[in-house]
PDB file of N, CA and C in Angstrom:
ATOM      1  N   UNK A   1      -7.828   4.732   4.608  1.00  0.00           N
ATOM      2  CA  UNK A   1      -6.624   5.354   5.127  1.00  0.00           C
ATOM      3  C   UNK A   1      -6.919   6.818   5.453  1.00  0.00           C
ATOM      4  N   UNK A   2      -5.953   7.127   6.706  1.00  0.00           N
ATOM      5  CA  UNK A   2      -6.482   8.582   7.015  1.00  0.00           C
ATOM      6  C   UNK A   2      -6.022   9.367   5.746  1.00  0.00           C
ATOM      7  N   UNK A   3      -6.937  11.025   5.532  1.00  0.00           N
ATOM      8  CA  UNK A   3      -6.441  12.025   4.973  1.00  0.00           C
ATOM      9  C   UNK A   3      -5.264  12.939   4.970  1.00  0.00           C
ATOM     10  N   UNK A   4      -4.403  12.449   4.386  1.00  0.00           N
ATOM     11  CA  UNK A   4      -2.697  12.799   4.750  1.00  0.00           C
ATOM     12  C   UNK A   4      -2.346  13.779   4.223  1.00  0.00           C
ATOM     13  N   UNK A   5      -3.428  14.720   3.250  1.00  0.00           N
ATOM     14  CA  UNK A   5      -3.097  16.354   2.515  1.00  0.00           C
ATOM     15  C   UNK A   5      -3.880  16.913   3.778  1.00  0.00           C
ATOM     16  N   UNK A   6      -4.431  16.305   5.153  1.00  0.00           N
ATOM     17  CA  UNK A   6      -4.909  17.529   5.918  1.00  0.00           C
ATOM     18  C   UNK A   6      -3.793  18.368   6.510  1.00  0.00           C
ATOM     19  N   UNK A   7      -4.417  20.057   6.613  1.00  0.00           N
ATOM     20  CA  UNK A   7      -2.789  20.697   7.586  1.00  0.00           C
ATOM     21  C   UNK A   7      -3.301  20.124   8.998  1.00  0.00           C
ATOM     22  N   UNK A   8      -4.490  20.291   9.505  1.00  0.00           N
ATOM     23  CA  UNK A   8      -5.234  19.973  10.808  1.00  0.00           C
ATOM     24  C   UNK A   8      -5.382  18.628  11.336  1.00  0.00           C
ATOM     25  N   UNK A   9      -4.877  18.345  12.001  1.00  0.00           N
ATOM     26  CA  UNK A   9      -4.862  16.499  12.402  1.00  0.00           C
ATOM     27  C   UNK A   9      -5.233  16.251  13.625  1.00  0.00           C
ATOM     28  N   UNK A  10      -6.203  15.619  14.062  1.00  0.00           N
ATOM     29  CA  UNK A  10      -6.556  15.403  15.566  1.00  0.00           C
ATOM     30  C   UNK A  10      -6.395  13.986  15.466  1.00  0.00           C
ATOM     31  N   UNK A  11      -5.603  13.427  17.075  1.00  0.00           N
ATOM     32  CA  UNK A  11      -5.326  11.890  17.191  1.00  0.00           C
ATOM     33  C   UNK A  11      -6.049  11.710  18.680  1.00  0.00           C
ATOM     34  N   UNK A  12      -5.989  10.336  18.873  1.00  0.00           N
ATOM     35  CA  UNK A  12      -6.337  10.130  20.362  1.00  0.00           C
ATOM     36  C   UNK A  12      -5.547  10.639  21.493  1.00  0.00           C
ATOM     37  N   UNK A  13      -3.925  10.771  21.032  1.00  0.00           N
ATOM     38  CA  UNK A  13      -3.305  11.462  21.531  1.00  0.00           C
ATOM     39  C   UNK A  13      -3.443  12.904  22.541  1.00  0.00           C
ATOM     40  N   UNK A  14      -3.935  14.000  21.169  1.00  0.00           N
ATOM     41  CA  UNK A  14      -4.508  15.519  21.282  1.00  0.00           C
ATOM     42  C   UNK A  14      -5.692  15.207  22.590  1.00  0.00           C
ATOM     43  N   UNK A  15      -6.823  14.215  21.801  1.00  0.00           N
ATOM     44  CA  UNK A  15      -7.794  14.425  22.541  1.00  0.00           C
ATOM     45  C   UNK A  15      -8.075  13.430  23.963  1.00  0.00           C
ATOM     46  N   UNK A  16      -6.921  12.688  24.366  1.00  0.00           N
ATOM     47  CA  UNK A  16      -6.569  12.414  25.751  1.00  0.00           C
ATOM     48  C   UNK A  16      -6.005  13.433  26.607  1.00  0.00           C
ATOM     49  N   UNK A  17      -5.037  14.346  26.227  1.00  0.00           N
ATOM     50  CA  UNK A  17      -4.771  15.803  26.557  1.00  0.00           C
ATOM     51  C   UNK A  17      -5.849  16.547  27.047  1.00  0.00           C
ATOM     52  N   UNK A  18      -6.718  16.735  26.153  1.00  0.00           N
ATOM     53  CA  UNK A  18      -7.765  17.640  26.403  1.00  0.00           C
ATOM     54  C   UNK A  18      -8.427  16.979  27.399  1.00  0.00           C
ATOM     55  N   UNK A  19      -8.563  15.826  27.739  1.00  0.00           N
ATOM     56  CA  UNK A  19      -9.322  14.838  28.398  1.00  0.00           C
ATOM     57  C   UNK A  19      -8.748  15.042  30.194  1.00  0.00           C
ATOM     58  N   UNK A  20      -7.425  15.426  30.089  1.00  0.00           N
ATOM     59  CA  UNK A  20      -6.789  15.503  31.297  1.00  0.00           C
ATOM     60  C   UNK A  20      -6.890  16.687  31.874  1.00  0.00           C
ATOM     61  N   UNK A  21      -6.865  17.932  31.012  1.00  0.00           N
ATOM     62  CA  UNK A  21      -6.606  19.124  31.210  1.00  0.00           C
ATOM     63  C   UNK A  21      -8.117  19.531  31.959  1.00  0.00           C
ATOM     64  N   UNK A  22      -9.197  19.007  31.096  1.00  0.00           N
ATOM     65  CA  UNK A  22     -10.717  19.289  31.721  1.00  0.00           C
ATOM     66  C   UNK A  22     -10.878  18.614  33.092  1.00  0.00           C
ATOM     67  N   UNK A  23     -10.315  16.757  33.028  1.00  0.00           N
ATOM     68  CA  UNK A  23     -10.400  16.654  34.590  1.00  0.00           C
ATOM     69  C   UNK A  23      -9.763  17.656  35.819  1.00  0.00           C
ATOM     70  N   UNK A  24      -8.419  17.927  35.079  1.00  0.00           N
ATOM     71  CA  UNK A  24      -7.480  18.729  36.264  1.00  0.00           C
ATOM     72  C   UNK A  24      -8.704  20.239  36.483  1.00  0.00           C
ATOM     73  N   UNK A  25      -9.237  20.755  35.550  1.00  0.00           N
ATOM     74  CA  UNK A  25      -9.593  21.916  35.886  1.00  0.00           C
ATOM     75  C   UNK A  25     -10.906  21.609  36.347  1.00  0.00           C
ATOM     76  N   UNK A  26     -11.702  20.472  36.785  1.00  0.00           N
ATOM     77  CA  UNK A  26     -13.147  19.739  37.536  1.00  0.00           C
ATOM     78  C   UNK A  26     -14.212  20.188  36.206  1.00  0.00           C
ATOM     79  N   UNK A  27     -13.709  20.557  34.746  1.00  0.00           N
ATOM     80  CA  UNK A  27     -14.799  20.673  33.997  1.00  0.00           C
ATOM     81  C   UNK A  27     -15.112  19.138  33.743  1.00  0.00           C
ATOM     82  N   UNK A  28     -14.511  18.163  34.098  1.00  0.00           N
ATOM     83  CA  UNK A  28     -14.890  16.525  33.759  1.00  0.00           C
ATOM     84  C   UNK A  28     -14.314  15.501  34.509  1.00  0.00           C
ATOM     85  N   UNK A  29     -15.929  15.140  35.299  1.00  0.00           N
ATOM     86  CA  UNK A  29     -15.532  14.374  36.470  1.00  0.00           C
ATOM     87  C   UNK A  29     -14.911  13.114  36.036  1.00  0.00           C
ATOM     88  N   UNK A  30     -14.479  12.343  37.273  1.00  0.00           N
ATOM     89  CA  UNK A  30     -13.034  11.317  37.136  1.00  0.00           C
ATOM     90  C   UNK A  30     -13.789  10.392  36.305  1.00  0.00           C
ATOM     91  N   UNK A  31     -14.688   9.977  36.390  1.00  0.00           N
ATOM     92  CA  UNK A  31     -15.708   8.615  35.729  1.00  0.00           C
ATOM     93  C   UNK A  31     -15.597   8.919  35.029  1.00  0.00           C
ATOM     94  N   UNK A  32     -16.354   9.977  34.298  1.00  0.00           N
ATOM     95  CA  UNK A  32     -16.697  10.260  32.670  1.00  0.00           C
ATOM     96  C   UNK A  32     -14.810  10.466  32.459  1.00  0.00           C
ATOM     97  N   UNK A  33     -13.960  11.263  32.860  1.00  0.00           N
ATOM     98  CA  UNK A  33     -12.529  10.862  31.800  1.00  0.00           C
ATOM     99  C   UNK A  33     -12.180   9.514  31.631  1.00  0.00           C
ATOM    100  N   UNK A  34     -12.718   8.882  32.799  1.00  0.00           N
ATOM    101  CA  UNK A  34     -11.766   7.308  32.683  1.00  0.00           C
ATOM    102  C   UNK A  34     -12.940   6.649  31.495  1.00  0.00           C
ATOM    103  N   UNK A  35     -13.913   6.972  30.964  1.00  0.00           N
ATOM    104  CA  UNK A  35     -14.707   6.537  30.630  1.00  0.00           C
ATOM    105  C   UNK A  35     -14.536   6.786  28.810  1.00  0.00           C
ATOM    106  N   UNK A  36     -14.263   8.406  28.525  1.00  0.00           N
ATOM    107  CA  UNK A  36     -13.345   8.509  27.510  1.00  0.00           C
ATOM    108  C   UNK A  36     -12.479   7.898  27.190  1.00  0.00           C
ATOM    109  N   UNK A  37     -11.405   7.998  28.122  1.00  0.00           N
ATOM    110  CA  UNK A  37     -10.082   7.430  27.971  1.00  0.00           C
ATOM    111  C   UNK A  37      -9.935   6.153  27.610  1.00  0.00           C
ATOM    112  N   UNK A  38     -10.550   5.545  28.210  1.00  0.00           N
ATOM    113  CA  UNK A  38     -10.881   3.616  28.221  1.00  0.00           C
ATOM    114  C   UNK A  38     -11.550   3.594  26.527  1.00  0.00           C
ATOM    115  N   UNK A  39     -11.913   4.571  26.376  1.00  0.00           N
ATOM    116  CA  UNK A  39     -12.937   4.082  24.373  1.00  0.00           C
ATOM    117  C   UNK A  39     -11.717   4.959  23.712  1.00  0.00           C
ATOM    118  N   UNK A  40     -10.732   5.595  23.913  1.00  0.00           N
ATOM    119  CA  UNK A  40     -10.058   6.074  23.192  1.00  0.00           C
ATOM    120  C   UNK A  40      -8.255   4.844  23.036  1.00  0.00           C
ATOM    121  N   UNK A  41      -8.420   4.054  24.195  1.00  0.00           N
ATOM    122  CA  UNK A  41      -7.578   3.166  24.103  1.00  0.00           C
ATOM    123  C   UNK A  41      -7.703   2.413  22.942  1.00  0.00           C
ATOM    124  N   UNK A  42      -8.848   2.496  22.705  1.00  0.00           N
ATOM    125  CA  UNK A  42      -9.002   0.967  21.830  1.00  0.00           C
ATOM    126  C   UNK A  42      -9.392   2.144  20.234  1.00  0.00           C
ATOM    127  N   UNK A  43      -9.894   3.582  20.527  1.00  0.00           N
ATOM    128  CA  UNK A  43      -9.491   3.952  19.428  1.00  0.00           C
ATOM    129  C   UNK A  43      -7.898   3.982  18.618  1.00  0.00           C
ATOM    130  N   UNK A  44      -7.006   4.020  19.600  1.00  0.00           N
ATOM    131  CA  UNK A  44      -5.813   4.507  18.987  1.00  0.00           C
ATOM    132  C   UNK A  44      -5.255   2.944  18.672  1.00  0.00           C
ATOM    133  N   UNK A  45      -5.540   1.658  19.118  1.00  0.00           N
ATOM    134  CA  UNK A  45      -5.051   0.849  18.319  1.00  0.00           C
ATOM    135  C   UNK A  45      -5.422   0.877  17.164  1.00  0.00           C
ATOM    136  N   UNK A  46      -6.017   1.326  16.718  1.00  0.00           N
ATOM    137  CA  UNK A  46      -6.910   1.406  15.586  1.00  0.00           C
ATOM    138  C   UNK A  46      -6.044   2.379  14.694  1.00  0.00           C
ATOM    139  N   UNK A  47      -6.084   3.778  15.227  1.00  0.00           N
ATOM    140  CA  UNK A  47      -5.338   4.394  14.342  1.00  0.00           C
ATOM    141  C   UNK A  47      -4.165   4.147  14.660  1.00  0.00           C
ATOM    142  N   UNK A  48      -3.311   3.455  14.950  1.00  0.00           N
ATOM    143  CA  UNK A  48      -1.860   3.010  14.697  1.00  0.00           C
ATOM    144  C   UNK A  48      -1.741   2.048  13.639  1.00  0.00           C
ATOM    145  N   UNK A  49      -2.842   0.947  13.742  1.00  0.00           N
ATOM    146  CA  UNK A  49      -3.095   0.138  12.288  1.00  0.00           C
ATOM    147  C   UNK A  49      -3.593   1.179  11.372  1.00  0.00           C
ATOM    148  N   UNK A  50      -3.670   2.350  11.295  1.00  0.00           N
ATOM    149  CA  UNK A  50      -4.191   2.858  10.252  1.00  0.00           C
ATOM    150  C   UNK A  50      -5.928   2.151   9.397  1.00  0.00           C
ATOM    151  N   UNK A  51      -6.950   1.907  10.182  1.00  0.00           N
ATOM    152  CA  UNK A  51      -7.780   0.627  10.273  1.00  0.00           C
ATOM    153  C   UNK A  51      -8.935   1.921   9.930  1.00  0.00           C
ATOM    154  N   UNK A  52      -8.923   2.902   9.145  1.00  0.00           N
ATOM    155  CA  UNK A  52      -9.930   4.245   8.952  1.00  0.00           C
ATOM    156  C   UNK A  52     -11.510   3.492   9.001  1.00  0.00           C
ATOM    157  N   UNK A  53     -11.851   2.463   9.123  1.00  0.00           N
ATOM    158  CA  UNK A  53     -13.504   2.205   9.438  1.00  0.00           C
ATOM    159  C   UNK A  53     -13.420   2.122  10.959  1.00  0.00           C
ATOM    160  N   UNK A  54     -12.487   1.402  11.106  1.00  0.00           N
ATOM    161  CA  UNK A  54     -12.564   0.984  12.727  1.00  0.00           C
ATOM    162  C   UNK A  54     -12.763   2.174  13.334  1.00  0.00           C
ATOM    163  N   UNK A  55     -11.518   3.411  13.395  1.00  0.00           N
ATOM    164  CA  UNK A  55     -11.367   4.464  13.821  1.00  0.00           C
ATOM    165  C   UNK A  55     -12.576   4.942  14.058  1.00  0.00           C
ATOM    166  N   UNK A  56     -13.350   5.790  12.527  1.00  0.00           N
ATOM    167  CA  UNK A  56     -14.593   6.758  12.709  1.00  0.00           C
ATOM    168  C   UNK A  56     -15.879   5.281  13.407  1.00  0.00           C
ATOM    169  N   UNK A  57     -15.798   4.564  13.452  1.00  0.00           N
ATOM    170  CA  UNK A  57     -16.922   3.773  13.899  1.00  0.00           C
ATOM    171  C   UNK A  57     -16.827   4.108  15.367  1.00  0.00           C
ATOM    172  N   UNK A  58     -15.560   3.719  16.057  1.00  0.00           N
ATOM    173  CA  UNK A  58     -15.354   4.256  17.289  1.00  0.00           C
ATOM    174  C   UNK A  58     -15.365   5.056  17.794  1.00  0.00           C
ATOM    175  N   UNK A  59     -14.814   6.206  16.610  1.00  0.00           N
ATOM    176  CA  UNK A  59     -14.766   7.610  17.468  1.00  0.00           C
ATOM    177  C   UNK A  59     -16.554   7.772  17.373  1.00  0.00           C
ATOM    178  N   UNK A  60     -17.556   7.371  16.468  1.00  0.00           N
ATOM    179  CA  UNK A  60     -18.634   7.759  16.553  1.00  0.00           C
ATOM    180  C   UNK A  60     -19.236   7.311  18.058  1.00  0.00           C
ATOM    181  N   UNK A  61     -19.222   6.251  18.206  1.00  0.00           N
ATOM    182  CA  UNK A  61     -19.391   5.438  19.670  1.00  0.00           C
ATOM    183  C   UNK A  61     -18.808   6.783  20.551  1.00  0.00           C
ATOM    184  N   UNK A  62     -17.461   7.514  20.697  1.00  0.00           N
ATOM    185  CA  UNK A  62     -16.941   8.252  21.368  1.00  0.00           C
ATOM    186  C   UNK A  62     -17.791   9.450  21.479  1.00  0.00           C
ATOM    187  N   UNK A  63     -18.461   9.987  20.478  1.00  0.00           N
ATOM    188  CA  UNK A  63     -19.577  10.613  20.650  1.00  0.00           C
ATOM    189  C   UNK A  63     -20.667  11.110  21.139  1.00  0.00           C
ATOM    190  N   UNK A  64     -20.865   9.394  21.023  1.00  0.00           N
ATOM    191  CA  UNK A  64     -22.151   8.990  21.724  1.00  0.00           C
ATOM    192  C   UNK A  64     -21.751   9.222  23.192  1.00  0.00           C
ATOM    193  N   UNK A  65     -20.789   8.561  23.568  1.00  0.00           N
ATOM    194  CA  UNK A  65     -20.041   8.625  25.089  1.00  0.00           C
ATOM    195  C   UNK A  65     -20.302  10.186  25.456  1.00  0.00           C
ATOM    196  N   UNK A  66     -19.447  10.719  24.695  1.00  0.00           N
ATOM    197  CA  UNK A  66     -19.823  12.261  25.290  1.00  0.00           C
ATOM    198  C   UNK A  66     -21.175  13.223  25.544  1.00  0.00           C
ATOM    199  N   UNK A  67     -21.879  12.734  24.395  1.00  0.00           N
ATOM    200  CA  UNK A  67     -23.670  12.793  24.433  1.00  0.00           C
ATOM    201  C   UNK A  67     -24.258  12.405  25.895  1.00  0.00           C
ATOM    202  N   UNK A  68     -23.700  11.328  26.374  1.00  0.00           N
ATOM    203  CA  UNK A  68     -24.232  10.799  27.800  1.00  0.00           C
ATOM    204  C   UNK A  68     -23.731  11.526  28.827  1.00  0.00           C
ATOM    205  N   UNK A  69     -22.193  12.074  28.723  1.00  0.00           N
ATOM    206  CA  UNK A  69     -21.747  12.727  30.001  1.00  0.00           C
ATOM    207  C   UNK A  69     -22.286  14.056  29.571  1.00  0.00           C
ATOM    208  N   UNK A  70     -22.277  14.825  28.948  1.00  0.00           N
ATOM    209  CA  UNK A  70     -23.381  16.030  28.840  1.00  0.00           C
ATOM    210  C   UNK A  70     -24.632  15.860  29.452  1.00  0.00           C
ATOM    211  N   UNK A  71     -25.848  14.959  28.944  1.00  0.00           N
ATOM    212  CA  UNK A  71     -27.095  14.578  29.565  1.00  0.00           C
ATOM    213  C   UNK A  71     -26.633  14.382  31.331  1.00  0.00           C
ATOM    214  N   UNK A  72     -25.913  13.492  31.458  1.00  0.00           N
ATOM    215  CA  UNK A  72     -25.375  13.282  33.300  1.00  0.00           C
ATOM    216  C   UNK A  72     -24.889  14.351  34.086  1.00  0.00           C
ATOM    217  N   UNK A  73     -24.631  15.143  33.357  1.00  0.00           N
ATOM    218  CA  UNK A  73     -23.736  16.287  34.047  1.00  0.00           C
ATOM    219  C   UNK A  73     -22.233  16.473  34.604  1.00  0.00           C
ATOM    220  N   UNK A  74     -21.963  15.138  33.991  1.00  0.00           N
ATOM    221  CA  UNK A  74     -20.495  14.987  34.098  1.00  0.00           C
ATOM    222  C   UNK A  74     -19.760  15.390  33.449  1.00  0.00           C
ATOM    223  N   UNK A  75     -20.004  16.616  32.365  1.00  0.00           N
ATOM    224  CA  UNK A  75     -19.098  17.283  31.415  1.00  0.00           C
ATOM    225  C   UNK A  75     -19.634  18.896  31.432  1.00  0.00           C
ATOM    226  N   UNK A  76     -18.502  19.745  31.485  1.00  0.00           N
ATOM    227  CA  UNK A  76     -19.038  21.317  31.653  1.00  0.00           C
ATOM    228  C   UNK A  76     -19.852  21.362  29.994  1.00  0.00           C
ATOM    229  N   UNK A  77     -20.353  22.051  29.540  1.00  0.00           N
ATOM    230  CA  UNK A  77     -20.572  22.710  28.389  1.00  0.00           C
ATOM    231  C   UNK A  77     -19.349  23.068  27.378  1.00  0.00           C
ATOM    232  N   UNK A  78     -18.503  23.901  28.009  1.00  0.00           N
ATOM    233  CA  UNK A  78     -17.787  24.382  26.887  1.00  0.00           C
ATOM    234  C   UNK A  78     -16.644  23.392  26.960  1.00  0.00           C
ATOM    235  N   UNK A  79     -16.269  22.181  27.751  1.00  0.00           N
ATOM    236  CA  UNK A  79     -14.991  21.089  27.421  1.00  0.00           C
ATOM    237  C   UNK A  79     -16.286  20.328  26.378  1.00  0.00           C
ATOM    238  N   UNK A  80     -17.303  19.546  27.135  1.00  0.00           N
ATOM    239  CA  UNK A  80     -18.329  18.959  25.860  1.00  0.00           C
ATOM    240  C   UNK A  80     -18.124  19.564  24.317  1.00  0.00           C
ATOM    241  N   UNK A  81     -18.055  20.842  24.349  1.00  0.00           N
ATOM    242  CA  UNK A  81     -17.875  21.528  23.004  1.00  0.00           C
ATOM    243  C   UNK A  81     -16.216  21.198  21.975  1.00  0.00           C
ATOM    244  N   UNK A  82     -15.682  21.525  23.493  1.00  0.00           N
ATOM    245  CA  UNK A  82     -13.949  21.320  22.303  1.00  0.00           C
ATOM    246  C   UNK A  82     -13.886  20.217  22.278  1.00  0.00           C
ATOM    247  N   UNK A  83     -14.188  18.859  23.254  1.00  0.00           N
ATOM    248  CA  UNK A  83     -13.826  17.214  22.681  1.00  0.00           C
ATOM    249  C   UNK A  83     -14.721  17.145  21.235  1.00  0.00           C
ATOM    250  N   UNK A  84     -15.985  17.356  21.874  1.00  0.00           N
ATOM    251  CA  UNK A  84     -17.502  17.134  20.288  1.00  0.00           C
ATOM    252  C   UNK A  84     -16.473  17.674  18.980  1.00  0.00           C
ATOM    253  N   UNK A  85     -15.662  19.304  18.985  1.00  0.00           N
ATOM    254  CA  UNK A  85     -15.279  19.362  17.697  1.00  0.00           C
ATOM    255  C   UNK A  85     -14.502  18.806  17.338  1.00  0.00           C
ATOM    256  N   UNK A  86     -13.501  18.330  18.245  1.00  0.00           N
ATOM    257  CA  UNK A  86     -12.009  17.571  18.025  1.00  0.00           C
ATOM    258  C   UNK A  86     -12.271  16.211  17.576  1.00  0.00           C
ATOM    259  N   UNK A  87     -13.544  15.791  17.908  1.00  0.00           N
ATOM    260  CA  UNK A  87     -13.745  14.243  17.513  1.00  0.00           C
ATOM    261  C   UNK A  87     -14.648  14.173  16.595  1.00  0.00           C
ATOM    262  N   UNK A  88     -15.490  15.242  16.025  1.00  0.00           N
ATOM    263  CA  UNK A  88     -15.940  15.344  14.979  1.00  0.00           C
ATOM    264  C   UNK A  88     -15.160  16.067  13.889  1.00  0.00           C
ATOM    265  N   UNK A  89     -13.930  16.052  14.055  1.00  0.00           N
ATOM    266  CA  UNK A  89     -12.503  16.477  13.186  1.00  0.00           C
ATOM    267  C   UNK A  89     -11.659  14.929  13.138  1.00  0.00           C
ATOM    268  N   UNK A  90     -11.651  14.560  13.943  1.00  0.00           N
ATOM    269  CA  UNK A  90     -10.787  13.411  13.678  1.00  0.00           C
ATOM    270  C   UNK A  90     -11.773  12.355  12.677  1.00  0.00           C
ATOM    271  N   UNK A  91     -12.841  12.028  13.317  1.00  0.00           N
ATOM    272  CA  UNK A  91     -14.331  11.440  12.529  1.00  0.00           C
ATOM    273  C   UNK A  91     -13.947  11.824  10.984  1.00  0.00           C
ATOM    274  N   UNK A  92     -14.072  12.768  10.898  1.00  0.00           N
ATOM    275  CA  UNK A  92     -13.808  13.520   9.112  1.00  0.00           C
ATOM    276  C   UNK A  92     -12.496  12.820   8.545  1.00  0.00           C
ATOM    277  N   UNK A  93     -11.498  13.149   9.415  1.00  0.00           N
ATOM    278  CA  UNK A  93      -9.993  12.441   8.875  1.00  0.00           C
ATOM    279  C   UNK A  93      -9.943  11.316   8.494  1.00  0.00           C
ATOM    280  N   UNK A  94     -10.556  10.358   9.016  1.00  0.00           N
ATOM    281  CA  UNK A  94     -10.726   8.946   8.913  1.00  0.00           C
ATOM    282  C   UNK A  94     -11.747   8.640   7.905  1.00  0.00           C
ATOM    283  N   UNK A  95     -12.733   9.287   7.820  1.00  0.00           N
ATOM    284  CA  UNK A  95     -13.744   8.635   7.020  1.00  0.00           C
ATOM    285  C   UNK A  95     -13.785   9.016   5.275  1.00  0.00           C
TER     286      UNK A  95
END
């Protein structure tokens, strides 16, 4: 079960936001968001069951995802940076 004494909470929610805001501003081309977005769908069923292995297993996979659009060049540097911490914050919550 997630950590429910955290003050700091990141959901798929937050980090679909961030996901939109980087496409709108061309720091993250259309592929790589739809490409997030599509592994974060199936994260948030997850955290709606409250399912804390499923979650960090996925968000780790989500990771990895972002690891590849960095290497491709489909992610600026500094959006790569705020998803990487936001999902290595949510990763923590869950696990």
């Amino acid at each position: 079960m997630r950590r429910n004494y955290l003050v700091y909470t990141v959901s798929t929610a937050d980090l679909n936001s961030l996901i939109e805001a980087f496409r709108d501003s061309d720091e993250l081309k259309n592929d790589a968001a739809r490409k997030l977005s599509m592994h974060l769908t199936a994260v948030e069923r997850f955290e709606n069951r409250e399912d804390a292995a499923k979650v960090a297993k996925h968000m780790e996979s989500f990771l990895l995802i972002l690891d590849q659009q960095l290497d491709a060049d489909r992610i600026s540097a500094s959006a790569y940076d705020v998803l990487y911490s936001d999902a290595t914050d949510m990763l923590a919550m869950w696990n």
